[in-house]
C-alpha atoms as a PDB file:
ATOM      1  CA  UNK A   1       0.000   0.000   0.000  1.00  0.00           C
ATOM      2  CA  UNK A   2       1.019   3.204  -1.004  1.00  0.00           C
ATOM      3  CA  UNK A   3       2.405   6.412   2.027  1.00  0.00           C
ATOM      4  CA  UNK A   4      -0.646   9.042   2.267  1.00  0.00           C
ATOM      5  CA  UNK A   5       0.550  12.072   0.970  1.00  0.00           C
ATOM      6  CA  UNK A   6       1.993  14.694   3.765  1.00  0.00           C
ATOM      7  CA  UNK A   7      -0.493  16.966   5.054  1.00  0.00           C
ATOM      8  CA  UNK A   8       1.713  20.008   6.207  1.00  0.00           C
ATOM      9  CA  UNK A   9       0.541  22.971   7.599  1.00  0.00           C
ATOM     10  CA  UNK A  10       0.810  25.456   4.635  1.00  0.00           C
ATOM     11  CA  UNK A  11      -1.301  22.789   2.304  1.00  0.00           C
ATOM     12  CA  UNK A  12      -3.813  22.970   5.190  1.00  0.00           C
ATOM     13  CA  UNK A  13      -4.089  26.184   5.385  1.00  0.00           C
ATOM     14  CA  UNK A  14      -4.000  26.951   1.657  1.00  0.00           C
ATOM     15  CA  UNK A  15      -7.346  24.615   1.792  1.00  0.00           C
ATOM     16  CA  UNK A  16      -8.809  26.898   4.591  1.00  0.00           C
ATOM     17  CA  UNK A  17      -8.095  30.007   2.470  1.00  0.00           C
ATOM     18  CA  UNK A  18      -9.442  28.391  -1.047  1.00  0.00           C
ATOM     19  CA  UNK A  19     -12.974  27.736   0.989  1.00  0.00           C
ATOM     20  CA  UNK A  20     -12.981  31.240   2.363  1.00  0.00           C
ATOM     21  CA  UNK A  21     -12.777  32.398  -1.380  1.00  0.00           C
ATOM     22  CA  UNK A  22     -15.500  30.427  -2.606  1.00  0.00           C
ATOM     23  CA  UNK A  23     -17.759  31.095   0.630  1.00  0.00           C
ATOM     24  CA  UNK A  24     -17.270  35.055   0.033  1.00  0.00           C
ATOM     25  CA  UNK A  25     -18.450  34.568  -3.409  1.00  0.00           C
ATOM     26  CA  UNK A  26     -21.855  34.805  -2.235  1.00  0.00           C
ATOM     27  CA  UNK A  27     -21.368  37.935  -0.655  1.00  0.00           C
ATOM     28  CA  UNK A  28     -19.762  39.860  -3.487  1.00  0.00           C
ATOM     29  CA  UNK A  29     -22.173  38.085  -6.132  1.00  0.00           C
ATOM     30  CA  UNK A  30     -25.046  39.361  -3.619  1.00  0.00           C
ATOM     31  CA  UNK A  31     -23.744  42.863  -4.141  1.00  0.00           C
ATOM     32  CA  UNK A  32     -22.760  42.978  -7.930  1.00  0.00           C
ATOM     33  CA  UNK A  33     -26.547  41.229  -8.848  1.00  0.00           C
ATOM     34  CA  UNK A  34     -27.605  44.174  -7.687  1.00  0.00           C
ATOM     35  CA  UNK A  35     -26.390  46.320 -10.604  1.00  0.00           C
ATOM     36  CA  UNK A  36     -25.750  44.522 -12.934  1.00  0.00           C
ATOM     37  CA  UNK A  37     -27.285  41.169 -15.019  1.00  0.00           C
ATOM     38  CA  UNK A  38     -25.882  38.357 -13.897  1.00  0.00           C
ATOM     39  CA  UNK A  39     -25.395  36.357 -16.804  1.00  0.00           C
ATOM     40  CA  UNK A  40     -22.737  39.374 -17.613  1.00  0.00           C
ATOM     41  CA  UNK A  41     -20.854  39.764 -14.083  1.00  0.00           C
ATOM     42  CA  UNK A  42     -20.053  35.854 -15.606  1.00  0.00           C
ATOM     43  CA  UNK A  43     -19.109  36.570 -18.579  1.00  0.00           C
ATOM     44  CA  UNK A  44     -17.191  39.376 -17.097  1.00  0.00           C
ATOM     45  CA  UNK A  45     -15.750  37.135 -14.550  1.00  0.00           C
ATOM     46  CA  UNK A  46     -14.742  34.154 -17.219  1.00  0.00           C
ATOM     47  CA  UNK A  47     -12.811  36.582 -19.321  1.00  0.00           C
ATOM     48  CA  UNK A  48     -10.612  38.076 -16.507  1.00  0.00           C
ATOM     49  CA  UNK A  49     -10.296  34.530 -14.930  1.00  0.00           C
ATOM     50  CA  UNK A  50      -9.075  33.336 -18.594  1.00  0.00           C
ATOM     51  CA  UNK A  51      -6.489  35.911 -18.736  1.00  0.00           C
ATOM     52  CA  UNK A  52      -5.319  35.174 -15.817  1.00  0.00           C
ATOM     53  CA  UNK A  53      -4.894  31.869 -17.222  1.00  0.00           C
ATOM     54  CA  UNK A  54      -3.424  33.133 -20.252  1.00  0.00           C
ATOM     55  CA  UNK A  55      -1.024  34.386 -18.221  1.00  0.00           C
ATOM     56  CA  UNK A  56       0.423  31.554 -16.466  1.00  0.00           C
ATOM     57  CA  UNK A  57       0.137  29.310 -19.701  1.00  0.00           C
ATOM     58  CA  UNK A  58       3.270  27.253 -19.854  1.00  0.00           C
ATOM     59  CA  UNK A  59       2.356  25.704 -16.422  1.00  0.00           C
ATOM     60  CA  UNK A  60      -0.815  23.914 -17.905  1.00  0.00           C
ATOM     61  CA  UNK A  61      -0.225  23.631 -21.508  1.00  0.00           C
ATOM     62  CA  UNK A  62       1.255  20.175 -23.628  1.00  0.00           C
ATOM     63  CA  UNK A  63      -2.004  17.984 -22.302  1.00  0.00           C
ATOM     64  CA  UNK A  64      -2.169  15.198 -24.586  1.00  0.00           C
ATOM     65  CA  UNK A  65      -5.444  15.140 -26.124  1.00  0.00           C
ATOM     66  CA  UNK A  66      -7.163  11.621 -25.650  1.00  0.00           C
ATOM     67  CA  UNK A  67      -9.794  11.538 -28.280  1.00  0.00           C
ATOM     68  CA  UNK A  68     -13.585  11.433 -27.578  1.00  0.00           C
ATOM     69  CA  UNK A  69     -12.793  13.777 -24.562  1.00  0.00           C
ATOM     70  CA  UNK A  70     -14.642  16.420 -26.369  1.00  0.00           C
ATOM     71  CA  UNK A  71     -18.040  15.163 -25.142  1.00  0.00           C
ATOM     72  CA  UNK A  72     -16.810  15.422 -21.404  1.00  0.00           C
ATOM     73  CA  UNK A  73     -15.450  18.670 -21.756  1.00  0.00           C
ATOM     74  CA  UNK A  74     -18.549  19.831 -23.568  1.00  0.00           C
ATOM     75  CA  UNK A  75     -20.471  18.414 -20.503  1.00  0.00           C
ATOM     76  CA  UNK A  76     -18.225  19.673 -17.862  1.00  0.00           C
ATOM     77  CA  UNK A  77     -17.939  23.316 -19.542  1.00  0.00           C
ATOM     78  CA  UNK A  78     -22.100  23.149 -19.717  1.00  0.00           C
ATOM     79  CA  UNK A  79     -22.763  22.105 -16.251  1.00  0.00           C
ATOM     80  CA  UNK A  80     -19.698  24.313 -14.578  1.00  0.00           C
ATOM     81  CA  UNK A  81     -19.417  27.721 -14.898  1.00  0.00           C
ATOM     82  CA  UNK A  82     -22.349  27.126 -17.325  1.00  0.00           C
ATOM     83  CA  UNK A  83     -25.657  26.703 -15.724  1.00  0.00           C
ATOM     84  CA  UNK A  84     -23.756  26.536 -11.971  1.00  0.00           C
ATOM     85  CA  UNK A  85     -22.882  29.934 -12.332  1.00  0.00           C
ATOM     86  CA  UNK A  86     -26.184  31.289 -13.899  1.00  0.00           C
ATOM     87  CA  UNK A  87     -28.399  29.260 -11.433  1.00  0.00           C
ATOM     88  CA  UNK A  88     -26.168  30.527  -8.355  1.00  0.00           C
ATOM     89  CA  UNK A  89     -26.645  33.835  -9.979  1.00  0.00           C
ATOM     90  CA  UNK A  90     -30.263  33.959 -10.127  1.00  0.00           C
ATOM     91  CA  UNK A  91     -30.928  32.509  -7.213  1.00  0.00           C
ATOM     92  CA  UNK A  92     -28.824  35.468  -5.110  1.00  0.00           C
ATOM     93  CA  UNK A  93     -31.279  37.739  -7.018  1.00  0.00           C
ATOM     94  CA  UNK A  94     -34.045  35.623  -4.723  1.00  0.00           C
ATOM     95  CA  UNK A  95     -32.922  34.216  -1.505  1.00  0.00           C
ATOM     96  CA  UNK A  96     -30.538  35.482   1.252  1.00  0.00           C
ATOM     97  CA  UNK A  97     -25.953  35.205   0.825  1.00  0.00           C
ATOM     98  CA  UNK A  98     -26.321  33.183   4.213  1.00  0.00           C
ATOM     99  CA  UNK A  99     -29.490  30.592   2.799  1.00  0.00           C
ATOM    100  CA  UNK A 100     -27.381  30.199  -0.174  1.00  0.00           C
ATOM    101  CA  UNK A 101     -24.464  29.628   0.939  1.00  0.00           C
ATOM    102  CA  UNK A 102     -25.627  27.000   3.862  1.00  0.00           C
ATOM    103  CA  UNK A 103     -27.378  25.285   0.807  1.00  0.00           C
ATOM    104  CA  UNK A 104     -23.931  25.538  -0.870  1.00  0.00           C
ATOM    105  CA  UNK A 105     -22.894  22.304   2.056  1.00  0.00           C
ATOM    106  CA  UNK A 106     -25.620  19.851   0.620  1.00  0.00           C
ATOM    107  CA  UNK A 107     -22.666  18.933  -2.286  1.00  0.00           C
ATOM    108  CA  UNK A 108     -20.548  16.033  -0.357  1.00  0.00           C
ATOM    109  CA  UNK A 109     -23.920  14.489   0.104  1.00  0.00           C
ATOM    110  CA  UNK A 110     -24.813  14.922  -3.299  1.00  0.00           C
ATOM    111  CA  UNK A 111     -21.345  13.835  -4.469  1.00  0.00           C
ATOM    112  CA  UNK A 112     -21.919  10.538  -2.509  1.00  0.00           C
ATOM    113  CA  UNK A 113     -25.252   9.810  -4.055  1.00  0.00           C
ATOM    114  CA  UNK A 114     -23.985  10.659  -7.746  1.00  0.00           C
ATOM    115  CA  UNK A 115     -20.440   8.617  -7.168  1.00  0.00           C
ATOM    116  CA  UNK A 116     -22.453   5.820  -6.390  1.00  0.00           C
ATOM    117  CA  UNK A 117     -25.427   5.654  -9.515  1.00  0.00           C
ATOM    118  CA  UNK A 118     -22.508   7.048 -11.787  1.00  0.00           C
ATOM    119  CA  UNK A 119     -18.952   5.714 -10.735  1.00  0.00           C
ATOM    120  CA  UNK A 120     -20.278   2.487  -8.591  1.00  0.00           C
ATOM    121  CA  UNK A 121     -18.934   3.990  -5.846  1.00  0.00           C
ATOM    122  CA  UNK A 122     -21.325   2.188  -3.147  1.00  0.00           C
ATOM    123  CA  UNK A 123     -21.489   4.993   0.030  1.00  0.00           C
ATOM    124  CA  UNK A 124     -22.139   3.695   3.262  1.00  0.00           C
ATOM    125  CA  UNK A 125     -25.438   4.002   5.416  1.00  0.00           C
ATOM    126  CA  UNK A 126     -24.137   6.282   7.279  1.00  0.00           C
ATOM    127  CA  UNK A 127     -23.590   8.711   4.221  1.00  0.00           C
ATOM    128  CA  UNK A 128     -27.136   8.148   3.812  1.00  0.00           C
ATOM    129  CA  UNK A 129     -28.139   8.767   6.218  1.00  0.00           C
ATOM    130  CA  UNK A 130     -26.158  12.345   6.763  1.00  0.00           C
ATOM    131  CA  UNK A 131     -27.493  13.231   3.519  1.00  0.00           C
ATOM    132  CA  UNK A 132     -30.999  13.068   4.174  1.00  0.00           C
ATOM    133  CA  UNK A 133     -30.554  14.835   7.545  1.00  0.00           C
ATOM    134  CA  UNK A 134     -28.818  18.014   5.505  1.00  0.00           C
ATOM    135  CA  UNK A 135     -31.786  17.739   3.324  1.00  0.00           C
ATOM    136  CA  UNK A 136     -33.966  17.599   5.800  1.00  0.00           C
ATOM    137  CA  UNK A 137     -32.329  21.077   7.539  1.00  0.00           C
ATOM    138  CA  UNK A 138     -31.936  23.136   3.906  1.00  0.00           C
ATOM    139  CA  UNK A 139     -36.232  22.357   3.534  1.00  0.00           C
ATOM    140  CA  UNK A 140     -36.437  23.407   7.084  1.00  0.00           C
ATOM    141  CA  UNK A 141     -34.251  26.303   6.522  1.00  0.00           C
ATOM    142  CA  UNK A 142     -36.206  27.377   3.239  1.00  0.00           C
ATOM    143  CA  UNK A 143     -39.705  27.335   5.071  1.00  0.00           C
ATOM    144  CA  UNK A 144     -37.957  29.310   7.296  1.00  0.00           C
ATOM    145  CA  UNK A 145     -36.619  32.196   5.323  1.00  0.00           C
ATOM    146  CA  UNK A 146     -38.835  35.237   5.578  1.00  0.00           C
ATOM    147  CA  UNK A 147     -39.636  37.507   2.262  1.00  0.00           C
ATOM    148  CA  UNK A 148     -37.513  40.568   2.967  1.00  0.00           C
ATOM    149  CA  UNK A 149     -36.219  42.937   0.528  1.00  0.00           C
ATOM    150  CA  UNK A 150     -32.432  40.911   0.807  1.00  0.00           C
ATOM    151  CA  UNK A 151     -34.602  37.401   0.137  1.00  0.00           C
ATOM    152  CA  UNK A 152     -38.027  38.098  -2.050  1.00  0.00           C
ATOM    153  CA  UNK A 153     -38.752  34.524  -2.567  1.00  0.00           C
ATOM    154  CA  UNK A 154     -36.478  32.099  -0.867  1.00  0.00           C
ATOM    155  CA  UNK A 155     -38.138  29.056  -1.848  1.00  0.00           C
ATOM    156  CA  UNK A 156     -36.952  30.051  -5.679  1.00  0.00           C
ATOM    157  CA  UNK A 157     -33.733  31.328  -4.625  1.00  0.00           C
ATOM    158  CA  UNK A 158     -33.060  28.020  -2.758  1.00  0.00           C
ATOM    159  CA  UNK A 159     -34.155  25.841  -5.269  1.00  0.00           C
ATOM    160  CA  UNK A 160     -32.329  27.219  -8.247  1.00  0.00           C
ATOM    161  CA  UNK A 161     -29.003  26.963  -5.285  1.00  0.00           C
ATOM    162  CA  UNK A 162     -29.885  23.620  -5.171  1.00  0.00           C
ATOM    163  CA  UNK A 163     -30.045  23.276  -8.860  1.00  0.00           C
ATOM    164  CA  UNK A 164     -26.661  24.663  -8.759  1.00  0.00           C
ATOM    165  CA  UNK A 165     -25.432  22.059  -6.713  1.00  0.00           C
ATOM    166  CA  UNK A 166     -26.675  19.373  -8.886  1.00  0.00           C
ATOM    167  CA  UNK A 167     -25.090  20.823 -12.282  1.00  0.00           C
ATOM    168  CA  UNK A 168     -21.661  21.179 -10.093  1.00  0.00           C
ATOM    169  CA  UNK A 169     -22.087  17.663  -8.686  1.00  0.00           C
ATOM    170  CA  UNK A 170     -22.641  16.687 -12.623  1.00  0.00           C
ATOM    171  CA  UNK A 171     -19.078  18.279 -13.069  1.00  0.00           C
ATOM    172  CA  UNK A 172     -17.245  17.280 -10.321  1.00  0.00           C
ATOM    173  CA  UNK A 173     -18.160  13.467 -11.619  1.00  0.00           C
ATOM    174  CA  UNK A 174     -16.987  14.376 -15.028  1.00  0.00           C
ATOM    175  CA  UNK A 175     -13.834  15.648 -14.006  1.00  0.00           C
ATOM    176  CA  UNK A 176     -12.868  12.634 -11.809  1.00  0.00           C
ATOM    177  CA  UNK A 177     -13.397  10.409 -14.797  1.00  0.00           C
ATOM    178  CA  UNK A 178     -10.691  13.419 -17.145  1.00  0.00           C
ATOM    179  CA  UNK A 179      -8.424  13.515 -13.693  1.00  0.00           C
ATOM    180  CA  UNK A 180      -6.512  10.038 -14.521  1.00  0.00           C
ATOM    181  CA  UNK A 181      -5.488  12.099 -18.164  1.00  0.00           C
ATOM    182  CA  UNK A 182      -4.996  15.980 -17.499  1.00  0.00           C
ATOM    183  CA  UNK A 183      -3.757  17.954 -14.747  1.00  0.00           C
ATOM    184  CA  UNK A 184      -6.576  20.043 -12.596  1.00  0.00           C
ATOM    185  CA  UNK A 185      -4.982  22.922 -13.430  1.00  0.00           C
ATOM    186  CA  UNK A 186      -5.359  22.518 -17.302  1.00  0.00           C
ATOM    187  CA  UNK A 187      -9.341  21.180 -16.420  1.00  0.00           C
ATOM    188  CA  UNK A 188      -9.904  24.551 -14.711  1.00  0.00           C
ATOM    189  CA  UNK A 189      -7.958  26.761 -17.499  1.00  0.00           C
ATOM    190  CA  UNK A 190     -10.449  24.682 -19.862  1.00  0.00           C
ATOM    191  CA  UNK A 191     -13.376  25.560 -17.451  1.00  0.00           C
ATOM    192  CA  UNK A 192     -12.271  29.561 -17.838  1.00  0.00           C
ATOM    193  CA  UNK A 193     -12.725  29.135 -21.490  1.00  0.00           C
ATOM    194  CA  UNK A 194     -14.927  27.529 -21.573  1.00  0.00           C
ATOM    195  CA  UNK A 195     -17.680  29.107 -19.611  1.00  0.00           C
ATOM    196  CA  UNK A 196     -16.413  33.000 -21.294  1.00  0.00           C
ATOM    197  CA  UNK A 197     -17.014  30.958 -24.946  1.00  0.00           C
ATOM    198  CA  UNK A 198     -20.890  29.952 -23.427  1.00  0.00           C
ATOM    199  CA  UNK A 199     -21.757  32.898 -21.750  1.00  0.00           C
ATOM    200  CA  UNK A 200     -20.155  35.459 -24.678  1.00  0.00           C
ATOM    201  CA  UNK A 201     -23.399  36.392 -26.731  1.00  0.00           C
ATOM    202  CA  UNK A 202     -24.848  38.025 -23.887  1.00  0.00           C
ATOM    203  CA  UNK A 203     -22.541  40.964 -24.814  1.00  0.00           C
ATOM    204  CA  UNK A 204     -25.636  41.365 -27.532  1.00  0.00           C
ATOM    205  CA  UNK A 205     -28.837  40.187 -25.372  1.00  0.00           C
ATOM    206  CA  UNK A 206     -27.545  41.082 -22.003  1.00  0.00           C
ATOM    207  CA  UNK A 207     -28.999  44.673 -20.363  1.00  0.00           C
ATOM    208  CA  UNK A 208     -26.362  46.566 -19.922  1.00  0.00           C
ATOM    209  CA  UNK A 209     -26.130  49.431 -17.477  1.00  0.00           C
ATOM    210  CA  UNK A 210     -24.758  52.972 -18.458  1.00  0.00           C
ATOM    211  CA  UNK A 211     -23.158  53.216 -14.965  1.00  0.00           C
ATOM    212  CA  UNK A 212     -22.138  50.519 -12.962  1.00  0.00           C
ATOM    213  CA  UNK A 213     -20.871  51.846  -9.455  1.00  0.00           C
ATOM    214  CA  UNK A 214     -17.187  51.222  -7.979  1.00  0.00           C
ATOM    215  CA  UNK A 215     -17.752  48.316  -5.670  1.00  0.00           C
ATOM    216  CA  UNK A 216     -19.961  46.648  -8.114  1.00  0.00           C
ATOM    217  CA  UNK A 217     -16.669  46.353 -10.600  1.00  0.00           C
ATOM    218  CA  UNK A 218     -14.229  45.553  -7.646  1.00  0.00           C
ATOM    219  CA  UNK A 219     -16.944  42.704  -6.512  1.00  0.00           C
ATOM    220  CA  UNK A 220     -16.506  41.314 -10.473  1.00  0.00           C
ATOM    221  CA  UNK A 221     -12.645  41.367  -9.598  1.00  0.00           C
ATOM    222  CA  UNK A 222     -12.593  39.906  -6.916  1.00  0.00           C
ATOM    223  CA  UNK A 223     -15.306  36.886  -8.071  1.00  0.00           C
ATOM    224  CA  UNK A 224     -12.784  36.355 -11.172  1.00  0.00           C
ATOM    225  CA  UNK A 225      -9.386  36.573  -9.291  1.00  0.00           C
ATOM    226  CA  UNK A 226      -9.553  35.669  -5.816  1.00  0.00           C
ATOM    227  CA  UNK A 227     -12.754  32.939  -6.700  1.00  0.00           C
ATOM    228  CA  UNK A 228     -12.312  31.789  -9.767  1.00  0.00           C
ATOM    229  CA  UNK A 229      -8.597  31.690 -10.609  1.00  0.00           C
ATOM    230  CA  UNK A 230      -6.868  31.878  -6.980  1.00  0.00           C
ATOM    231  CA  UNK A 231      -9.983  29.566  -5.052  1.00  0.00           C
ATOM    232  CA  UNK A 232      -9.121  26.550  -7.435  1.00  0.00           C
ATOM    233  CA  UNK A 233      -5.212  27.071  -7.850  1.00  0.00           C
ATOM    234  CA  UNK A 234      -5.151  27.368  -4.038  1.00  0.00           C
ATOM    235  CA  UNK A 235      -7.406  24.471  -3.561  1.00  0.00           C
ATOM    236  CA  UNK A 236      -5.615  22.280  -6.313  1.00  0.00           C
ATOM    237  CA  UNK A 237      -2.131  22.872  -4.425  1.00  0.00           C
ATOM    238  CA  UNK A 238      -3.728  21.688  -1.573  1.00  0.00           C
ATOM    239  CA  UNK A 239      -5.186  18.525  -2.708  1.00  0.00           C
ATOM    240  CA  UNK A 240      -1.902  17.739  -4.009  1.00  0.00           C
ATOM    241  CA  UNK A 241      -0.187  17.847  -0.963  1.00  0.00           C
ATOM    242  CA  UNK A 242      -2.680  16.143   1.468  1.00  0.00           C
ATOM    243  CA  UNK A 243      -5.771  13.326   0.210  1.00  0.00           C
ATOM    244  CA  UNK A 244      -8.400  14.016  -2.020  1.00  0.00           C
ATOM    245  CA  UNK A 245     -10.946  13.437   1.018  1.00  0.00           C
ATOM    246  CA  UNK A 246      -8.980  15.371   3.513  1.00  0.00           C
ATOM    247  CA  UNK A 247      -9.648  18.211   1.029  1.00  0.00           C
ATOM    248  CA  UNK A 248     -13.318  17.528   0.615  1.00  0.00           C
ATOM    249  CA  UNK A 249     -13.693  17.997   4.455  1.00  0.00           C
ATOM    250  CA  UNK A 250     -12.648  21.831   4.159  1.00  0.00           C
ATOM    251  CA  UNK A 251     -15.926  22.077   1.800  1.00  0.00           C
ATOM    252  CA  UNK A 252     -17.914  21.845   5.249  1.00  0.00           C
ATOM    253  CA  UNK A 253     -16.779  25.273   6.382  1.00  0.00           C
ATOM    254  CA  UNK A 254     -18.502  27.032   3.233  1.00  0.00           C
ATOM    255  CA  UNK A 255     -21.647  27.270   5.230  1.00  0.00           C
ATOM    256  CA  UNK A 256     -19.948  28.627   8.010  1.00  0.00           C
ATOM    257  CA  UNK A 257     -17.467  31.184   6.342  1.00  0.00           C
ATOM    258  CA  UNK A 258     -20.869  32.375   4.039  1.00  0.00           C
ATOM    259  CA  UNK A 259     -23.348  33.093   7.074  1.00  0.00           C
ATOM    260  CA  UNK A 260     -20.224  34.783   8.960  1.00  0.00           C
ATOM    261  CA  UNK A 261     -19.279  37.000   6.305  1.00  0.00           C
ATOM    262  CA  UNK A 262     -23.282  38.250   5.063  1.00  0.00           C
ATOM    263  CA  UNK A 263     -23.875  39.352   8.734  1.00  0.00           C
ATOM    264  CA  UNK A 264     -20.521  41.288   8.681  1.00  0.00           C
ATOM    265  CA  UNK A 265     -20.949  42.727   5.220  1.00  0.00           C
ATOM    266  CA  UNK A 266     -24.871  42.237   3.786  1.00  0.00           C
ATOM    267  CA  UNK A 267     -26.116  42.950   7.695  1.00  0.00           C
ATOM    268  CA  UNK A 268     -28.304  39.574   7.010  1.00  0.00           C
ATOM    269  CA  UNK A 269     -29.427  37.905  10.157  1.00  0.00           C
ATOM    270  CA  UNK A 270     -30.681  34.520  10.688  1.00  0.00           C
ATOM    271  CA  UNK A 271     -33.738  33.502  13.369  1.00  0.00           C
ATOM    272  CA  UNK A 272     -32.595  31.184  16.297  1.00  0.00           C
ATOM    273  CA  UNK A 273     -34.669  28.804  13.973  1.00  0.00           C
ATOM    274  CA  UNK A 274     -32.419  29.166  10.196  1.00  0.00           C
ATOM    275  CA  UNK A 275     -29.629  29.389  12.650  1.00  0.00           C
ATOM    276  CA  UNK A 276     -30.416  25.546  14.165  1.00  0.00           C
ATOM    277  CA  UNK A 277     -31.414  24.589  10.810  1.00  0.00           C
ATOM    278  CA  UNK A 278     -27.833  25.803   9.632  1.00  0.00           C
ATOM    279  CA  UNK A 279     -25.906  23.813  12.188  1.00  0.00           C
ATOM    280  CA  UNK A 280     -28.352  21.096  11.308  1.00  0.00           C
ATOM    281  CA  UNK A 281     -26.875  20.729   7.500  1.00  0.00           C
ATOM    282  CA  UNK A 282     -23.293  21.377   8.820  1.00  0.00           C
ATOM    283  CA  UNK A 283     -24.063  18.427  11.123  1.00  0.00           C
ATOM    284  CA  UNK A 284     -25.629  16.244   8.389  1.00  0.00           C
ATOM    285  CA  UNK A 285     -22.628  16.880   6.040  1.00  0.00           C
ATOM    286  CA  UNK A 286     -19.724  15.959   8.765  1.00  0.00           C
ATOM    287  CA  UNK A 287     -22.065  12.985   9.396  1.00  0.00           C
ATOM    288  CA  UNK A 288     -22.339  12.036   6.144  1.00  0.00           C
ATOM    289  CA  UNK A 289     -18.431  12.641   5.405  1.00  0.00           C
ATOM    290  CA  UNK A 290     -17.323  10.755   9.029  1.00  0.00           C
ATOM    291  CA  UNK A 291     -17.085   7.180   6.801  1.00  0.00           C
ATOM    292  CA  UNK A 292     -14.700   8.514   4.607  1.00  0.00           C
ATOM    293  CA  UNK A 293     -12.098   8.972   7.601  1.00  0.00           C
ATOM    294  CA  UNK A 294     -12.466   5.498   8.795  1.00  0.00           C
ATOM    295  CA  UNK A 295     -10.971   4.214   6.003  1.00  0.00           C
ATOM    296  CA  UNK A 296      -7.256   3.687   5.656  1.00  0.00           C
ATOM    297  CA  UNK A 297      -5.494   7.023   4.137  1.00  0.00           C
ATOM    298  CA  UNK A 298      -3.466   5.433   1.571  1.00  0.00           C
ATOM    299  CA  UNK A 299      -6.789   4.481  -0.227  1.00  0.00           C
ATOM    300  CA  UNK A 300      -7.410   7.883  -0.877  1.00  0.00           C
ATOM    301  CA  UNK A 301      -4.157   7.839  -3.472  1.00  0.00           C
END
């Protein structure tokens, strides 16, 4: 049996970082929705994370091409930044940062589920059953969510999250099955492109704004650079130097980082109820993930 990989501190902590990226998303795609379409802020978020791509090119280029991949990266380009990122985007325009981003957590579960229909990857009951208690808690935290101006209609806004969830989950099995053949950082350059080739003729149907304020453009920045390109590169490094389900545990604090950051910034607050339900899906997710760690480390190669 193979050594687990090394899990130093600095590949731990670039793992705590990458989450806190993608967690903050919410918050910054909260505020730029808000003045802008957000089928462009992606667009306009896919070009600048391409460049920065472009940028760093001889690191990821040379993949040998193993033909028929075409369909998969059609599929994976469709399902993630395609209609991930213009689901998550709607539903922001309906439903709370926090709700979102708590919903954000129901993915290990739904990884599980899909790994095992898809990949015959059989999960154990107690995956199952940590599943259906974080589905249990985001319905409970839905019915919860009050119409306010920040969330008009949760129950869309959570849905089309959770629709998100299921076109990333779609992805994330896709790219396991590419992973044996080309690097993660070439998949996510390819993602980049991919999702600024799908999302382009919106620069002809899209409503765009005469003015667009300051912090609406630095959100876009940030979503493209720190999200996009930085989240993955940080998150890939990390993987690399721990196990991929070592890294899949960091996914957990999403929920956590998202609620604690649309308080600060958003001033959203949660009821003592969507605050239970929130701990409820955390709780469900480390349940459902608690199998993986009981098995030996070096399967994880």
């Amino acid at each position: 049996m193979a050594r687990a990989k090394e899990n130093p501190v600095w590949a731990q902590a670039a793992l705590v970082l990458a989450v806190f990226f993608w967690a903050s998303s919410f918050v910054a795609m909260k505020h730029a929705v808000g003045h802008m379409d957000p089928g462009l802020i992606v667009l306009i978020r896919m070009i600048i994370a391409s460049s920065c791509f472009l940028l760093i090119y001889r690191l990821w280029r040379g993949m040998a091409y193993t033909r028929g991949d075409w369909k998969y990266f059609l599929i994976m380009s469709v399902c993630d930044p395609g209609l991930y990122f213009f689901l998550e985007s709607q539903a922001l325009k309906y439903t709370s940062a926090s709700a979102a981003g708590t919903i954000n957590s129901l993915q290990p579960p739904l990884l599980a589920l899909s790994a095992w229909v898809f990949l015959r990857e059989r999960p154990s009951l107690v995956t199952f059953i940590g599943a259906a208690i974080s589905i249990v808690g985001a319905v409970l935290l839905t019915a919860a969510s009050p119409s306010i101006e920040s969330s008009p209609n949760p129950w869309l806004g959570n849905t089309l999250e959770f629709g998100a969830m299921a076109s990333s989950t779609i992805y994330i099995v896709v790219l396991k099955k590419l992973s044996d053949r080309y690097s993660p950082l070439f998949l996510t350059a390819l993602q980049a492109f991919g999702g600024a080739l799908l999302f382009a003729p919106l620069l002809w149907t899209a409503d765009i704004p005469a003015t667009v304020p300051t912090s609406a453009w630095i959100a876009i920045f940030y979503l493209a650079t720190f999200v996009t390109f930085g989240g993955y590169f940080l998150y890939n490094w990390g993987v690399a130097k721990s196990t991929a389900m070592i890294a899949s545990a960091y996914l957990n604090l999403i929920p956590v980082f998202s609620v604690g950051l649309a308080f600060v910034f958003l001033d959203e607050r949660l009821t003592i109820f969507q605050i239970c339900m929130v701990l409820v899906i955390i709780m469900g997710v480390f349940v459902s993930q608690s199998a993986q760690f009981r098995r030996p480390a070096a399967l994880h190669q």
